[in-house]
Protein backbone atom coordinates (compact mmCIF):
# COMPACT_ATOMS: atom_id res chain seq x y z
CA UNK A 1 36.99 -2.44 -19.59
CA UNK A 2 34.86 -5.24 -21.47
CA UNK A 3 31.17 -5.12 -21.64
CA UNK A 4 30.42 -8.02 -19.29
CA UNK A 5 32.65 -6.97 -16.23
CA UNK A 6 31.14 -3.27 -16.69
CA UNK A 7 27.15 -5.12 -16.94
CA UNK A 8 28.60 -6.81 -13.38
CA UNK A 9 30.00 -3.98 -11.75
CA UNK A 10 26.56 -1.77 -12.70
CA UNK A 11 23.84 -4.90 -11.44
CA UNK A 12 25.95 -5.24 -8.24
CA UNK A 13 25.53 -1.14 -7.44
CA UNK A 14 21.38 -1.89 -8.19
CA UNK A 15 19.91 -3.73 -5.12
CA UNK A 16 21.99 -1.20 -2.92
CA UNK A 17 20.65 1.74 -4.55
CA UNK A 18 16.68 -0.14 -4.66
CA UNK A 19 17.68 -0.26 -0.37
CA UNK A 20 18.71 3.09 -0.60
CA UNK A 21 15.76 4.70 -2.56
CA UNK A 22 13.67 2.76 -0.44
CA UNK A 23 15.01 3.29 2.99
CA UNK A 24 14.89 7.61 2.15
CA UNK A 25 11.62 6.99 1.15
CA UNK A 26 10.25 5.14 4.16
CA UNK A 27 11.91 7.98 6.54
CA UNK A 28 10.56 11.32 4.46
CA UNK A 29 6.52 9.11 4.23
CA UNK A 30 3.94 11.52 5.10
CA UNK A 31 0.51 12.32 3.22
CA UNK A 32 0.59 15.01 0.94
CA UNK A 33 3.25 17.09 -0.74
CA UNK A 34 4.82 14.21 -2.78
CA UNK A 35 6.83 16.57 -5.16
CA UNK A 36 8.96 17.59 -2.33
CA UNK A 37 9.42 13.76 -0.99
CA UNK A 38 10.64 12.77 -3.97
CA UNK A 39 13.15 15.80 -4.17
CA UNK A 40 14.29 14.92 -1.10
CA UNK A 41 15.02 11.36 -2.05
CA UNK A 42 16.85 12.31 -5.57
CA UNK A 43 19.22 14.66 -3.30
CA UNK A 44 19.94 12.16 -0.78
CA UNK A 45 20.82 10.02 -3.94
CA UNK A 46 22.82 13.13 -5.62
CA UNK A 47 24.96 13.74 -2.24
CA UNK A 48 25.74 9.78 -2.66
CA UNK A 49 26.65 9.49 -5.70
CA UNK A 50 28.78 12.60 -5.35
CA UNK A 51 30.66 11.11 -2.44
CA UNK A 52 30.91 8.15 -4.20
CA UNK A 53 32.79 10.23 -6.77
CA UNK A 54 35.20 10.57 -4.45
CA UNK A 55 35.88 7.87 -2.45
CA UNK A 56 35.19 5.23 -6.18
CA UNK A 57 32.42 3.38 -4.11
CA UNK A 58 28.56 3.74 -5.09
CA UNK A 59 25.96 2.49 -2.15
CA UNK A 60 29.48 0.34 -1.23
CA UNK A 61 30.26 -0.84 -4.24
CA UNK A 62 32.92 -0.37 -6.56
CA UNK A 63 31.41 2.13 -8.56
CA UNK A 64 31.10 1.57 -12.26
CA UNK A 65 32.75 3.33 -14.46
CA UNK A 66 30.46 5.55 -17.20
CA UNK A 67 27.35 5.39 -14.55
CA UNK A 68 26.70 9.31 -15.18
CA UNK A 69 24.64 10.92 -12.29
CA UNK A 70 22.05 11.45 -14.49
CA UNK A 71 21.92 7.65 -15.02
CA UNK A 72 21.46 6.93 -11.43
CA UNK A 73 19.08 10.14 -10.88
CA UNK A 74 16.86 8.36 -13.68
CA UNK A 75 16.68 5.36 -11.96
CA UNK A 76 16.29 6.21 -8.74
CA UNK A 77 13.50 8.66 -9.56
CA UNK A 78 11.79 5.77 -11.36
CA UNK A 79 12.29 3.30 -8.29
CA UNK A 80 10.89 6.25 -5.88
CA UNK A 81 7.72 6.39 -8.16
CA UNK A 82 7.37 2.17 -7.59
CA UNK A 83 8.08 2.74 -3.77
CA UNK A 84 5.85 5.00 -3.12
CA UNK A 85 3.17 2.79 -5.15
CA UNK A 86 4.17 -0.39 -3.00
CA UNK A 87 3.95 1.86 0.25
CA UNK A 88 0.55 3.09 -0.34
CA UNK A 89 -0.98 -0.52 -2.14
CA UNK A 90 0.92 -1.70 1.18
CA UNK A 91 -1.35 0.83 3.38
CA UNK A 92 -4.55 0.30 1.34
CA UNK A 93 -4.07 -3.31 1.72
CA UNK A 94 -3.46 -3.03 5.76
């Protein structure tokens, strides 16, 4: 597969998993124990992605090929770390 299709195919999977990560995040929000939130949002995104193994489809997209887990583990523990920023600027900001 060339270069451009695969760039396509991964930026097409991206705003579904940035819904995803967000969504999880919004539904395990409490103060405190943030560790453990963002656990829970990284296996959320594991059990996805290893459906998504399965059925070819990531977040209901065709997945990519190449995206390794640890790929989309890395991103979405980076976008978890900017959502839960947002969230509390969001909160602060009332």
């Amino acid at each position: 597969m060339d270069w451009p299709t695969m760039l396509f195919q991964f930026l097409s999977v991206v705003p579904a998993l940035v819904q995803a990560v967000v969504v999880t995040v919004a539904a395990v929000e409490a103060p405190g124990h943030g560790p453990e939130k963002k656990a829970a949002v990284l296996e959320v995104v594991d059990a996805t992605y290893t459906a998504a193994a399965e059925t070819g489809e990531l977040f209901g997209y065709k997945a990519p090929p190449g995206l390794e887990k640890d790929t989309v583990l890395k991103i979405a523990g980076e976008l978890t770390e900017v959502a839960v920023r947002l969230m509390k600027q969001r909160a602060l900001d009332g």
